[in-house]
Protein backbone atom coordinates (compact mmCIF):
# COMPACT_ATOMS: atom_id res chain seq x y z
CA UNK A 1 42.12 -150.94 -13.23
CA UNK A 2 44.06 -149.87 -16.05
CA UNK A 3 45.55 -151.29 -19.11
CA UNK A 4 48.74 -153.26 -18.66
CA UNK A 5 49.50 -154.20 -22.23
CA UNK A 6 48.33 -150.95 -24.53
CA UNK A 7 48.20 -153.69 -27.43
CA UNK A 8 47.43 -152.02 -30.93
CA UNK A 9 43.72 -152.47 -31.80
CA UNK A 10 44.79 -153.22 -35.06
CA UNK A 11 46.19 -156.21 -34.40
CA UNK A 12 42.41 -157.92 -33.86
CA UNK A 13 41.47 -156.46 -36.75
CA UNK A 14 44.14 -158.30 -39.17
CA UNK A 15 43.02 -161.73 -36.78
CA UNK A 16 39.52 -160.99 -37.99
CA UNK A 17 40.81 -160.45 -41.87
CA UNK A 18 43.10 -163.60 -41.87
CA UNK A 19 40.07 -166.35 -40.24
CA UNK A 20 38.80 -168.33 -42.23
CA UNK A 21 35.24 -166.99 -43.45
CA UNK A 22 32.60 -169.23 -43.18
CA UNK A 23 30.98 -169.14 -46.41
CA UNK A 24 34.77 -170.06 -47.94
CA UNK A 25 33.62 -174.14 -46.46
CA UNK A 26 30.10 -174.24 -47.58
CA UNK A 27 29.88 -177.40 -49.72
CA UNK A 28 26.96 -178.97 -47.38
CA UNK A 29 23.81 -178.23 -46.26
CA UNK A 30 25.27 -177.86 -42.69
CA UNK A 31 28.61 -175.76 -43.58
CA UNK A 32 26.26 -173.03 -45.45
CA UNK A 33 24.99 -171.68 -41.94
CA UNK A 34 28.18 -171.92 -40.41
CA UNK A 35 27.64 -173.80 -37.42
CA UNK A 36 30.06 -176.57 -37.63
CA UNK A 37 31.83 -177.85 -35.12
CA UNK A 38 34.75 -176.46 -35.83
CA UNK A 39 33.26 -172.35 -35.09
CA UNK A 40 31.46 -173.65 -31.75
CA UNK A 41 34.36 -172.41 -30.04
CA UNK A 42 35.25 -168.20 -30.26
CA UNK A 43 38.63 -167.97 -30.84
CA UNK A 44 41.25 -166.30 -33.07
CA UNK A 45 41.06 -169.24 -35.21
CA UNK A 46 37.49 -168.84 -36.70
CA UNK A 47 34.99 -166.14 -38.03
CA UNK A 48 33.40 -165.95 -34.54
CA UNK A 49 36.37 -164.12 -33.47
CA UNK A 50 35.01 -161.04 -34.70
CA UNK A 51 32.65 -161.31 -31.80
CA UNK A 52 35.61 -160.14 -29.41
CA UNK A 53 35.89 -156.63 -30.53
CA UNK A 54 31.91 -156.05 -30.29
CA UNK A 55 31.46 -153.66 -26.83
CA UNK A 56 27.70 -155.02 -26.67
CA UNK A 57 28.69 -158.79 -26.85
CA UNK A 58 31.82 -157.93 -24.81
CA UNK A 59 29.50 -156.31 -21.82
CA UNK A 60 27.32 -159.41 -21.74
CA UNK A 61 30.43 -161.64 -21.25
CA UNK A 62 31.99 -159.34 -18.98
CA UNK A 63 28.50 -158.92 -16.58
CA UNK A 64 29.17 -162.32 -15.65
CA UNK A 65 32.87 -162.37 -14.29
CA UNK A 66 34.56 -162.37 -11.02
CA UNK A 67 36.52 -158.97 -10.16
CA UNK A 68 40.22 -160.70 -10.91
CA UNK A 69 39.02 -162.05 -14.66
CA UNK A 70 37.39 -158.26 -15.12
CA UNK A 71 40.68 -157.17 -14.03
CA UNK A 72 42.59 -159.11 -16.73
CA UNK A 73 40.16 -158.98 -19.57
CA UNK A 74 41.22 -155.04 -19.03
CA UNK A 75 45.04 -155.51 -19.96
CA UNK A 76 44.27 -157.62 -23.26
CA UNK A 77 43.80 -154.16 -25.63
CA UNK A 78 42.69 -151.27 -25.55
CA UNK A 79 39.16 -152.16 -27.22
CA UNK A 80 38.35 -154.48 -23.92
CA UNK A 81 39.86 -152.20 -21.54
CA UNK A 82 37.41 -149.48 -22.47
CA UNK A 83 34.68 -151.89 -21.74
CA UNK A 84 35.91 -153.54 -18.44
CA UNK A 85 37.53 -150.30 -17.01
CA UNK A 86 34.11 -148.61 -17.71
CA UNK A 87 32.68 -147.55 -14.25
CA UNK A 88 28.88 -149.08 -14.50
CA UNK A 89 30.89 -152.43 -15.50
CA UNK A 90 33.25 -152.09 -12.38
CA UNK A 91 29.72 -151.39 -10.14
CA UNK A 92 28.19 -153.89 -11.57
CA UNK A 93 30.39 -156.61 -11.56
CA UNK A 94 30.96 -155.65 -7.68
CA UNK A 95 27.62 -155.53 -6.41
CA UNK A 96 26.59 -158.96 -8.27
CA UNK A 97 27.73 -161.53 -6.08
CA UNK A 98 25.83 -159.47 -2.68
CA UNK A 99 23.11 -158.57 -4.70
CA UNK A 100 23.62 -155.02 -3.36
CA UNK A 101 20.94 -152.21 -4.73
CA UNK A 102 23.64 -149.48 -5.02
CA UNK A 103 27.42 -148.37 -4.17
CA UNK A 104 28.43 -144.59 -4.41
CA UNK A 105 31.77 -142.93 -3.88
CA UNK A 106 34.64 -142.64 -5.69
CA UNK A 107 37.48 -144.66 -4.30
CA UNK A 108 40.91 -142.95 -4.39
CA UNK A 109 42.87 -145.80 -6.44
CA UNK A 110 41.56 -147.91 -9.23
CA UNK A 111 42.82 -150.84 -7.34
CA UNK A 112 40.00 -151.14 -5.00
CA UNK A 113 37.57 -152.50 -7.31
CA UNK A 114 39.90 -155.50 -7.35
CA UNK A 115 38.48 -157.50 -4.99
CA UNK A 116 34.89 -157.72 -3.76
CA UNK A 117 35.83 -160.47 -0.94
CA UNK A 118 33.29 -159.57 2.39
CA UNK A 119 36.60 -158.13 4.11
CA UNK A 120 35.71 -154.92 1.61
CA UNK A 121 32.36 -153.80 3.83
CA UNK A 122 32.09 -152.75 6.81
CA UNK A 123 28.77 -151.74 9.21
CA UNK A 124 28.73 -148.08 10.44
CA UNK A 125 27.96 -147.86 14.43
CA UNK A 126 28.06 -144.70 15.71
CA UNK A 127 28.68 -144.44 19.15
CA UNK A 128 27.15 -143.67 22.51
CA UNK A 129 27.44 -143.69 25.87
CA UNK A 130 28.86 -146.79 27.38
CA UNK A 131 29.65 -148.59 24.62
CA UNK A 132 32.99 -150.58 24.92
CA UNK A 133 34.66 -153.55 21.96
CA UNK A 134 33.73 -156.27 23.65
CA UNK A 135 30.06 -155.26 24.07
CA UNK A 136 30.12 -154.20 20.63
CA UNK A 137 31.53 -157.57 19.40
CA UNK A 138 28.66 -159.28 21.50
CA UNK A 139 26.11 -157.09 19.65
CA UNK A 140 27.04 -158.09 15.92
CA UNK A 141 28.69 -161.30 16.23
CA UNK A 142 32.04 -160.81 15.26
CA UNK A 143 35.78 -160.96 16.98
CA UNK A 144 37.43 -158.07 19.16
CA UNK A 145 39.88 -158.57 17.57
CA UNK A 146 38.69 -158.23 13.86
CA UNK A 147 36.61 -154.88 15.23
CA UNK A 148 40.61 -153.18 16.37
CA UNK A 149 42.33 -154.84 13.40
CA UNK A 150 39.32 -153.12 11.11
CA UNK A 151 39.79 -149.81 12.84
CA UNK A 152 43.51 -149.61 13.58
CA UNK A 153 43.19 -149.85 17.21
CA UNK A 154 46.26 -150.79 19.40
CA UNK A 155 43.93 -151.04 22.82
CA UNK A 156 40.16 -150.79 24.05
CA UNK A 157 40.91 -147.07 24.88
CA UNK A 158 41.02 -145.82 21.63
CA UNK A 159 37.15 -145.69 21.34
CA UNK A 160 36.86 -142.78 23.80
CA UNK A 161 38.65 -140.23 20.94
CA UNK A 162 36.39 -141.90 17.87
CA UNK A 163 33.11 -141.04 17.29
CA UNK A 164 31.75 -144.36 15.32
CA UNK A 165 33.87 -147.84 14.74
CA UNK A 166 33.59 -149.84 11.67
CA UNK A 167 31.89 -153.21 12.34
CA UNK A 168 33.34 -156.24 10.36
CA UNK A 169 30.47 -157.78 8.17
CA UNK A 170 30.30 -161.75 8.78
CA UNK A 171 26.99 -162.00 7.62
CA UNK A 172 26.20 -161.32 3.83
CA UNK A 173 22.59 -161.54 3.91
CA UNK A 174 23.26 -157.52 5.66
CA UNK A 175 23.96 -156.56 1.79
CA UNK A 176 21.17 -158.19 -0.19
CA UNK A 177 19.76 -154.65 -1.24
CA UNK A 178 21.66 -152.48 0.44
CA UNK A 179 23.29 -149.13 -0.43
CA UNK A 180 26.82 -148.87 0.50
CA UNK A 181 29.41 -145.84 0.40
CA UNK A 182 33.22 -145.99 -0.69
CA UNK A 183 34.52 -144.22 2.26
CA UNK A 184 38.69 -143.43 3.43
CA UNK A 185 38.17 -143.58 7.12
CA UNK A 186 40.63 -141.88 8.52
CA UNK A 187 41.44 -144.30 11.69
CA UNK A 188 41.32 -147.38 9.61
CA UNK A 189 43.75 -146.14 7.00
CA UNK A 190 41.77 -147.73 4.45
CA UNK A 191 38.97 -147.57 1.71
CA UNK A 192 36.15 -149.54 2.55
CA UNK A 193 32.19 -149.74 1.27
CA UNK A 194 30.20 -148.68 4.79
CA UNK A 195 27.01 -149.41 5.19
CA UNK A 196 24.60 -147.60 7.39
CA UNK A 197 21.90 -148.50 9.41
CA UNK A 198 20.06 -145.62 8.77
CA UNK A 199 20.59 -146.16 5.22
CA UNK A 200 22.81 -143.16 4.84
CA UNK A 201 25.87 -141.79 6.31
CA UNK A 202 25.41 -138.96 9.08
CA UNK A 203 24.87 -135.89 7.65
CA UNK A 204 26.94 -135.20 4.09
CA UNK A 205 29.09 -138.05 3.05
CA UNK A 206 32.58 -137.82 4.82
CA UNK A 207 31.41 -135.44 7.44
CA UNK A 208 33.48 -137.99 10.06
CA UNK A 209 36.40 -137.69 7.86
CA UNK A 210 36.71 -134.06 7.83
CA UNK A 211 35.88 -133.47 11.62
CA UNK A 212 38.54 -136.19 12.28
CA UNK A 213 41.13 -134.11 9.99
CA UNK A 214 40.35 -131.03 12.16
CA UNK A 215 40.79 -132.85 15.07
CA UNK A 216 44.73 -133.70 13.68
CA UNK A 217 45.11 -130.82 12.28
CA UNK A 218 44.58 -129.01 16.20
CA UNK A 219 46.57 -131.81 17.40
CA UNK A 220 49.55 -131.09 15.17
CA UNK A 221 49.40 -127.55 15.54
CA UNK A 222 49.80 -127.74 19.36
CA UNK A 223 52.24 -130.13 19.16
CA UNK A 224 54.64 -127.20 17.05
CA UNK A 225 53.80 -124.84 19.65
CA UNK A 226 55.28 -127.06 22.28
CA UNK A 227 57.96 -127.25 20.34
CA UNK A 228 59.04 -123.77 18.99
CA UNK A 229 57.99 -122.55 22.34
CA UNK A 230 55.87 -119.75 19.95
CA UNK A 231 52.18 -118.33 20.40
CA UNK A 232 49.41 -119.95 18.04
CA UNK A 233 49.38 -117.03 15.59
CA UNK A 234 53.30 -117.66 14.65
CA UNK A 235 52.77 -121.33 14.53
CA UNK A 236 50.38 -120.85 12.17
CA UNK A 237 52.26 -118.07 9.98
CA UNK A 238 55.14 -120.88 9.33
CA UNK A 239 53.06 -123.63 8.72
CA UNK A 240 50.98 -120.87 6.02
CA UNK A 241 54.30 -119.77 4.23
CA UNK A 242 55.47 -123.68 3.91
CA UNK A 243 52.33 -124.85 2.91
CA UNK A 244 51.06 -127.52 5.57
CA UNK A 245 54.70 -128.80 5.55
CA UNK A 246 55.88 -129.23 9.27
CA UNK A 247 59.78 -130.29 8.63
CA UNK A 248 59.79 -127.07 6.08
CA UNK A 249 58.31 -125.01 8.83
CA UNK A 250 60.72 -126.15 11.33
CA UNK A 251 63.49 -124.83 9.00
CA UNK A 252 61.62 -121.65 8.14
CA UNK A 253 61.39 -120.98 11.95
CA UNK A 254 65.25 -122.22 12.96
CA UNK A 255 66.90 -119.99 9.93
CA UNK A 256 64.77 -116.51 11.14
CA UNK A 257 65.93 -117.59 14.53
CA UNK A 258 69.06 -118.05 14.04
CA UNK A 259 69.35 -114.82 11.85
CA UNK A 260 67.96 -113.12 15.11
CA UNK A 261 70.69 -114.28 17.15
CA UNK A 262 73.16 -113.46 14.64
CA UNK A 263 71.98 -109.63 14.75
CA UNK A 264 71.65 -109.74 18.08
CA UNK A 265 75.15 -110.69 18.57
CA UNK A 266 76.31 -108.02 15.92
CA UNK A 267 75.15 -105.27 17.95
């Protein structure tokens, strides 16, 4: 959530200078403590103004918004963003309306503390033996389809290479002191907060992530050997000297081939 409008702090200051001060209308018993009418209101125009720059008064105010006014209270200055883009503001202001205990992660973009809508959580069911969608739906409630839109599933099939599903989270009495984890799963192609039944994830946090990158990686590596009709030690020397890059091992592989064919023409 950063700043979109790096406005020079400077500029509140002079606002501050140029209000009217309040002692400047005393005259009356009521001007002299400067509550009249006219200063009930925080604004550029009067001395409460200086109120806006104030980090302390500005965290009380900002405790109490929704995610999208957080998110444009950052792009006033810079004084505000370093207040609303601070990360126990962004926590806080996201676990308020669940009443959550805890969240803990790191999401990959800024943008995901944007929006706290119920669409952002997601139950962690690891699975077992004979479990299908549809008796999972039955179990917590919710739509088949919301459970394969949530985890990027084109058919019922895809459960049998996964080893947990997300579980769409209808209910938001679930959070109400919960601990939840900013997790990329790597089927859903997303960033969501998990929660887990057991109250943490399964061993170290992102332990399904990695597994399910080795998985991809094996899958991808014997999908080159099909193709470059190669052993697995040569499929993995291209893929070494072009750094993960398939296309650029592909090329790597085709030129020392075709330099092959070239000598062996030549003699």
């Amino acid at each position: 959530m950063g700043c979109c409008g790096d406005e020079d702090d400077d500029i509140l200051r002079q606002l501050i200078a140029d209000s009217p001060s309040p002692q400047s209308t005393t005259g009356s018993p009521e001007n002299s403590t400067g509550l009249d009418s006219s200063y009930s209101v925080i604004s550029p125009m009067n001395s409460n103004f200086s109120a806006l720059i104030s980090k302390d008064i500005l965290r009380l105010i900002f405790e109490r918004l929704p995610l999208t006014d957080l998110a444009r209270a950052a792009c006033v200055c810079r004084v505000w963003n370093s207040v609303a883009d601070d990360r126990e503001m962004l926590t806080a202001v996201f676990k308020s309306p669940w009443k959550l205990k805890d969240v803990i992660g790191n999401p990959s973009s800024r943008s995901f503390w944007c929006d706290n809508g119920l669409h952002k959580f997601a139950l962690s069911h690891r699975l077992v033996r004979g479990d299908t969608v549809a008796s999972l739906a039955v179990k917590f409630s919710v739509q088949v389809m919301d459970i394969k839109r949530l985890n990027n599933m084109m058919s019922d099939h895809g459960i049998h290479s996964r080893q947990r599903l997300l579980i769409p989270i209808t209910n938001p009495e679930v959070l109400v002191n919960s601990t939840c984890y900013i997790e990329l799963d790597s089927y859903a192609k997303r960033e969501v907060a998990v929660l887990y039944p057991e109250g943490k994830p399964y061993g170290k946090l992102g332990y399904l992530s990695e597994r399910t990158k080795e998985k991809e990686k094996s899958r991808i590596l014997e999908t080159i050997k099909r193709s470059m009709h190669e052993d697995d030690a040569t499929v993995r020397y291209y893929l070494s000297v072009s750094n993960g890059d398939v296309r650029a091992a592909f090329s790597l592989f085709s030129d020392d081939l075709r330099w092959e064919q070239q000598q062996a023409r030549a003699s």
